[in-house]
N, C-alpha and C. Protein backbone atom coordinates (compact mmCIF):
# COMPACT_ATOMS: atom_id res chain seq x y z
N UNK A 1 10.05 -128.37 35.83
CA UNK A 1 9.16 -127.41 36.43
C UNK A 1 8.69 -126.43 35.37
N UNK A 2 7.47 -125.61 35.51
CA UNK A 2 6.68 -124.87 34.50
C UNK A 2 6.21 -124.14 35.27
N UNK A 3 5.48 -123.01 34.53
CA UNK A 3 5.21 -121.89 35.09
C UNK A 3 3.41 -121.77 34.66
N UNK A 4 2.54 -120.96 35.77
CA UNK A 4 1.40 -121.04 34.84
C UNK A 4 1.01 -119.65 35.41
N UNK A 5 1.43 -118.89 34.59
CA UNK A 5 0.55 -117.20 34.78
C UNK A 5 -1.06 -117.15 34.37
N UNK A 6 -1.75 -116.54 35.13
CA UNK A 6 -2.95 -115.67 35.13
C UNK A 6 -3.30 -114.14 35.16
N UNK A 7 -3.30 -113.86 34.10
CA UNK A 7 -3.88 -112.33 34.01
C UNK A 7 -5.42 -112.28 34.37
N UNK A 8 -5.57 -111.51 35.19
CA UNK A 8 -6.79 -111.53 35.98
C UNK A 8 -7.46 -109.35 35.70
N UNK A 9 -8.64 -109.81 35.71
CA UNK A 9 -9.21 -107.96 35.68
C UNK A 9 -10.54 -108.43 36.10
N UNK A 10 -10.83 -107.19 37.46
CA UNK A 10 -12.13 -107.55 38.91
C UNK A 10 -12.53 -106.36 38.37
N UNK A 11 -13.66 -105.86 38.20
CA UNK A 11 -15.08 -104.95 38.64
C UNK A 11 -13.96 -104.13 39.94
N UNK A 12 -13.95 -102.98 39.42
CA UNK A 12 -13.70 -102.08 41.22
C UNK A 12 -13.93 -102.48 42.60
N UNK A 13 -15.11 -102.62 42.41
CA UNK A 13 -15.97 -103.01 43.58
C UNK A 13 -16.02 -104.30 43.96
N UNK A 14 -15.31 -105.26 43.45
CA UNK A 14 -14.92 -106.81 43.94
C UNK A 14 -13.44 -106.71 44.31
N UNK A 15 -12.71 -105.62 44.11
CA UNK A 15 -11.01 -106.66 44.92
C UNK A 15 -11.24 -106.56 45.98
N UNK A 16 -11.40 -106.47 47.27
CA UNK A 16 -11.74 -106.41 48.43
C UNK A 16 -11.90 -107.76 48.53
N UNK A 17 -12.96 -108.19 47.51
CA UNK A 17 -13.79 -108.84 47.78
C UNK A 17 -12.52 -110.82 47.22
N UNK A 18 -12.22 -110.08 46.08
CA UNK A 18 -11.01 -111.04 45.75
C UNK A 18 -9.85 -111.02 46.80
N UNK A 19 -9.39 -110.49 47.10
CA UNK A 19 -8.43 -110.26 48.25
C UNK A 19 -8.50 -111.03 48.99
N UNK A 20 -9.67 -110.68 49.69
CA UNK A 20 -10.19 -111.64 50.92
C UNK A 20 -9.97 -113.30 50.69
N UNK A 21 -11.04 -113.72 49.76
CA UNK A 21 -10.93 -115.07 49.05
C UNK A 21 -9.96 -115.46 48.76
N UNK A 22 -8.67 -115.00 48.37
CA UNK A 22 -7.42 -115.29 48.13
C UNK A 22 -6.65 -115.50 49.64
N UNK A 23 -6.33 -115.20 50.21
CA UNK A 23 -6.31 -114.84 51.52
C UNK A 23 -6.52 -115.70 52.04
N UNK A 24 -7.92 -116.14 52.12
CA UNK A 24 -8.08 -117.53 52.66
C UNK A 24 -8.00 -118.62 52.29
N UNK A 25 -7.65 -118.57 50.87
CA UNK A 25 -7.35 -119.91 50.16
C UNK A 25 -6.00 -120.24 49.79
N UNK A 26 -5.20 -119.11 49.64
CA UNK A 26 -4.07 -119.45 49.15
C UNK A 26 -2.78 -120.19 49.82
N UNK A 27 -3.34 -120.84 50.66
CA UNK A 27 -2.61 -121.81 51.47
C UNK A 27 -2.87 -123.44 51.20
N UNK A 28 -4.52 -123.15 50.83
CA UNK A 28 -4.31 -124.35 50.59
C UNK A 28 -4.17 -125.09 48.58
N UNK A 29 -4.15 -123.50 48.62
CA UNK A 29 -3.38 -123.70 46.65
C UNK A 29 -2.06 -124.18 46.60
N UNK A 30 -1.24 -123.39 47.27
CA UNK A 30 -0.25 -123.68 47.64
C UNK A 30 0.24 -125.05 47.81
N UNK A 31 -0.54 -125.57 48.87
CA UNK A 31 -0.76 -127.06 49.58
C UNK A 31 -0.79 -128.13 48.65
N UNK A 32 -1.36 -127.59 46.99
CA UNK A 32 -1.30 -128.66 46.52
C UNK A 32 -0.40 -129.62 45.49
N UNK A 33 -0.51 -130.50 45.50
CA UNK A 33 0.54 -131.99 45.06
C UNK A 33 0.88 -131.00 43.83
N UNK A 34 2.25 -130.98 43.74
CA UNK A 34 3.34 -130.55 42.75
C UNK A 34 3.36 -129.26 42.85
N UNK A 35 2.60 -128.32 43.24
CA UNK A 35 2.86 -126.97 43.48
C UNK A 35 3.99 -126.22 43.95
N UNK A 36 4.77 -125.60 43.76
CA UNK A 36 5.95 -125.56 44.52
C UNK A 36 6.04 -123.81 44.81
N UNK A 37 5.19 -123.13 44.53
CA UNK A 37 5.01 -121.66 44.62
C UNK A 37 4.15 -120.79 44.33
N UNK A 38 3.19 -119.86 44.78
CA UNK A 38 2.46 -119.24 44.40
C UNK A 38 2.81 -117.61 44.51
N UNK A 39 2.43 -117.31 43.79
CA UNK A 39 2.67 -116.20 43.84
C UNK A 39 1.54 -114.50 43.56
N UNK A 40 0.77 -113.21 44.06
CA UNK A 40 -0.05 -112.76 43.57
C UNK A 40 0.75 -111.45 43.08
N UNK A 41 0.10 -110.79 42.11
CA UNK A 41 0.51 -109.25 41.87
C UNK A 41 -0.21 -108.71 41.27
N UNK A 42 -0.27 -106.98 41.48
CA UNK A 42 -1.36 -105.99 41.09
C UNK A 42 -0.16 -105.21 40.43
N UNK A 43 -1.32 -104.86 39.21
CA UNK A 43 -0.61 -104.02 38.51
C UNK A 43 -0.51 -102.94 39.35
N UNK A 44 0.46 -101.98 38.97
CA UNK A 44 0.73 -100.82 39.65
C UNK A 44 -0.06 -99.48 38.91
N UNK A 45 -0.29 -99.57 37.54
CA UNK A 45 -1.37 -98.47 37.01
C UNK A 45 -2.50 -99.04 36.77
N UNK A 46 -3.09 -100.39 36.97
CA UNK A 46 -4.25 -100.31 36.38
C UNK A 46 -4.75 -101.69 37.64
N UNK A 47 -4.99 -101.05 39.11
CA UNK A 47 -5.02 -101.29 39.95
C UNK A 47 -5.74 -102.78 39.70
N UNK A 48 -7.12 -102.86 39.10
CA UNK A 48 -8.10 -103.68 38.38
C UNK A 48 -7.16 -104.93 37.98
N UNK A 49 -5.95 -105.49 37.69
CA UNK A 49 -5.55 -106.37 37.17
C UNK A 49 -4.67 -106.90 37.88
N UNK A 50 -4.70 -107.91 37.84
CA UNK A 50 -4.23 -109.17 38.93
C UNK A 50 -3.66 -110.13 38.16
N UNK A 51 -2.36 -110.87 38.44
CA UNK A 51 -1.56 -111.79 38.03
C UNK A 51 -1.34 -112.80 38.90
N UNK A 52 -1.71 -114.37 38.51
CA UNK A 52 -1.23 -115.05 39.61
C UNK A 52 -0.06 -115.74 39.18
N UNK A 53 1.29 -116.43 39.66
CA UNK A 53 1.99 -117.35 39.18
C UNK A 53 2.39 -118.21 39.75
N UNK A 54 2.87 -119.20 39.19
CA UNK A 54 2.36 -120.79 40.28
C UNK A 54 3.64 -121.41 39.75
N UNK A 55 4.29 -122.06 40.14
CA UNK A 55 5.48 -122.97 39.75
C UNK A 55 5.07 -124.58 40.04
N UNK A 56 4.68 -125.59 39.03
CA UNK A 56 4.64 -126.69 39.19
C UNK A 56 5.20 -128.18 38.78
N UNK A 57 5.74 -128.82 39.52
CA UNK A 57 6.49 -129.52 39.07
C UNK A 57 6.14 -130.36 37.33
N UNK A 58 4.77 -130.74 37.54
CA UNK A 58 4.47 -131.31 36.14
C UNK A 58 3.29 -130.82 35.49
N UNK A 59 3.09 -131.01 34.17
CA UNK A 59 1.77 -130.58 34.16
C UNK A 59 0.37 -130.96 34.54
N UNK A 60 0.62 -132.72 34.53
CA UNK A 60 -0.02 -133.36 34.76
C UNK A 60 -0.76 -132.79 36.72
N UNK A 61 0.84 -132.34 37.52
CA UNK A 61 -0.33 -131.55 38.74
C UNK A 61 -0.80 -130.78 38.47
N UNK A 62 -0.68 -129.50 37.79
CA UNK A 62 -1.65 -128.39 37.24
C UNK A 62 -2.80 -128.94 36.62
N UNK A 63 -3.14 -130.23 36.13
CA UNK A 63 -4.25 -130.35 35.65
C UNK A 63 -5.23 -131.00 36.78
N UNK A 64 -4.78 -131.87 37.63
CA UNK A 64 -5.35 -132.74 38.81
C UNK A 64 -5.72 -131.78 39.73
N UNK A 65 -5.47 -130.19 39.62
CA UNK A 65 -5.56 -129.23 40.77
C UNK A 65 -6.77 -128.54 39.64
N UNK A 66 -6.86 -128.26 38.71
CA UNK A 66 -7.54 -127.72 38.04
C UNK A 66 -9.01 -128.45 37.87
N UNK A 67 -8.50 -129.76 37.70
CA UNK A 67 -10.03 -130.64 37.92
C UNK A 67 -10.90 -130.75 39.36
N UNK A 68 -9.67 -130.27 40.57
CA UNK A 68 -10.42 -130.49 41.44
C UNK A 68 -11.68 -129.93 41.74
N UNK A 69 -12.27 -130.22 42.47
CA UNK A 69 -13.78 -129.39 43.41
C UNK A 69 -12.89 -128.52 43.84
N UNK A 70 -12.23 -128.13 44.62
CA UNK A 70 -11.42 -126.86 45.50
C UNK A 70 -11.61 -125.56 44.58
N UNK A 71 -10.48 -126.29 43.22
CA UNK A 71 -10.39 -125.53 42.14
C UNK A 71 -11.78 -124.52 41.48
N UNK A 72 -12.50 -125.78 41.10
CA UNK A 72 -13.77 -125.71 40.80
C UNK A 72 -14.52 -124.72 41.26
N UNK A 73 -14.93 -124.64 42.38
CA UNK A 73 -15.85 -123.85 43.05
C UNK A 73 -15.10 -122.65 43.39
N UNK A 74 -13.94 -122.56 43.49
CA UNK A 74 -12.73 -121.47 43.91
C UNK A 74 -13.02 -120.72 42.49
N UNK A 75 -12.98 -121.36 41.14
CA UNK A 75 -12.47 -120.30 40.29
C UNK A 75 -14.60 -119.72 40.10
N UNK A 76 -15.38 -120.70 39.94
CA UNK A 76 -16.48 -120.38 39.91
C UNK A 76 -16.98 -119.31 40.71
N UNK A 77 -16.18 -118.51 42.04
CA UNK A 77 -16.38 -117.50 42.93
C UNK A 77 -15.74 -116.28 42.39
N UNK A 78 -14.46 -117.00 41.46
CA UNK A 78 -13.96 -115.97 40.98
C UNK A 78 -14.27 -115.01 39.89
N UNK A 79 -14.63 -116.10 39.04
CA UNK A 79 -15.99 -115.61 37.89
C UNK A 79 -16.35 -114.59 37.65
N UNK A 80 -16.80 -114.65 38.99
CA UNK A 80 -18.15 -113.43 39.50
C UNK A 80 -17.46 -112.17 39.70
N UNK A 81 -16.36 -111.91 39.86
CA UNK A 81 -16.04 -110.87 40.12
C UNK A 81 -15.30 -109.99 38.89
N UNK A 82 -14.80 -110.67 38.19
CA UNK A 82 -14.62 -110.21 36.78
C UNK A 82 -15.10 -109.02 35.72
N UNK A 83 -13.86 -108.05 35.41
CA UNK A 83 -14.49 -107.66 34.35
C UNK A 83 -13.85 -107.54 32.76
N UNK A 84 -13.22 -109.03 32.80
CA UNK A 84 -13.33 -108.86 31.09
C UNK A 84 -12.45 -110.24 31.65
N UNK A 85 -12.31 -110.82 30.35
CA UNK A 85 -12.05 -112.34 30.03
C UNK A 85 -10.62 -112.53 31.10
N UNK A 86 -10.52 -113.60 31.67
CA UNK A 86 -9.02 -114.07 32.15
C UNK A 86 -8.22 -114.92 30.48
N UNK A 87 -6.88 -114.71 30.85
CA UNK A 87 -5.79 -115.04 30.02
C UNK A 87 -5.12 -115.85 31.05
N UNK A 88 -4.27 -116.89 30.17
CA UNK A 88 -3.61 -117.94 30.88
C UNK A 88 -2.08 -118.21 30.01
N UNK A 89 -1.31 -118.66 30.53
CA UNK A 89 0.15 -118.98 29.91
C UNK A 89 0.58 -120.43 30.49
N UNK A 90 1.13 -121.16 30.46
CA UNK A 90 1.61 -122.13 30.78
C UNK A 90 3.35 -121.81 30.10
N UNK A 91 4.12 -121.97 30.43
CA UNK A 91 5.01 -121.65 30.23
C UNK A 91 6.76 -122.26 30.94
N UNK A 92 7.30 -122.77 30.14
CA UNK A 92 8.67 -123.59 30.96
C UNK A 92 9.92 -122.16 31.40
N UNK A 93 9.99 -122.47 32.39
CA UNK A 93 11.01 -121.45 33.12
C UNK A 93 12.41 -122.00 32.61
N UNK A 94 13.31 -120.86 31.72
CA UNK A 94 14.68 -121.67 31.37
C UNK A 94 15.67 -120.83 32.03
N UNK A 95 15.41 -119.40 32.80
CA UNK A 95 16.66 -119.28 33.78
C UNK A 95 15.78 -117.87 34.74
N UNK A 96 16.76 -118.13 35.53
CA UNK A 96 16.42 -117.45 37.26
C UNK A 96 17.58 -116.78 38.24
N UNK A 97 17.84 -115.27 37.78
CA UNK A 97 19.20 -114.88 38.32
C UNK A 97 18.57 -113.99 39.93
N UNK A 98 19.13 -114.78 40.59
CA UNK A 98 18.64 -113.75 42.05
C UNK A 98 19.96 -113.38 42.20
């Protein structure tokens, strides 16, 4: 299993607007083949920035979800709301103390 963080930063005037869209999609992100968790978070001082994290079994599903149309047109909405470049991590999880 691997990890794939997104640092995310919206225009003021679009989280509402991201919110929403998330909201209604994130079930079926979730939903997809090897996914095993999603996860969202806002920074706490710099309200504007958004983290997503996803737990997937291989990489090979993170890429078959990434090629999809869902994906596709999902992140192409997201785009738009942006104000400064997204950052990405891919990253192997080696421990987890709850």
């Amino acid at each position: 299993m691997f990890v794939r963080i997104v640092k995310m930063s919206f225009h003021q005037k679009h989280i509402k607007e991201f919110l929403m869209m998330f909201e209604k999609k994130k079930a079926l992100i979730r939903a997809s083949k090897g996914c095993q968790l999603l996860e969202l978070y806002q920074d706490k001082n710099s309200p504007e920035i958004f983290f997503t994290y996803s737990y997937w079994n291989t990489e090979q599903d993170l890429e078959n979800y990434r090629n999809s149309e869902f994906f596709i047109s999902t992140w192409q909405q997201t785009k738009l709301y942006f104000n400064g470049k997204p950052e990405a991590w891919s990253v192997d999880k080696r421990e987890s103390l709850q």
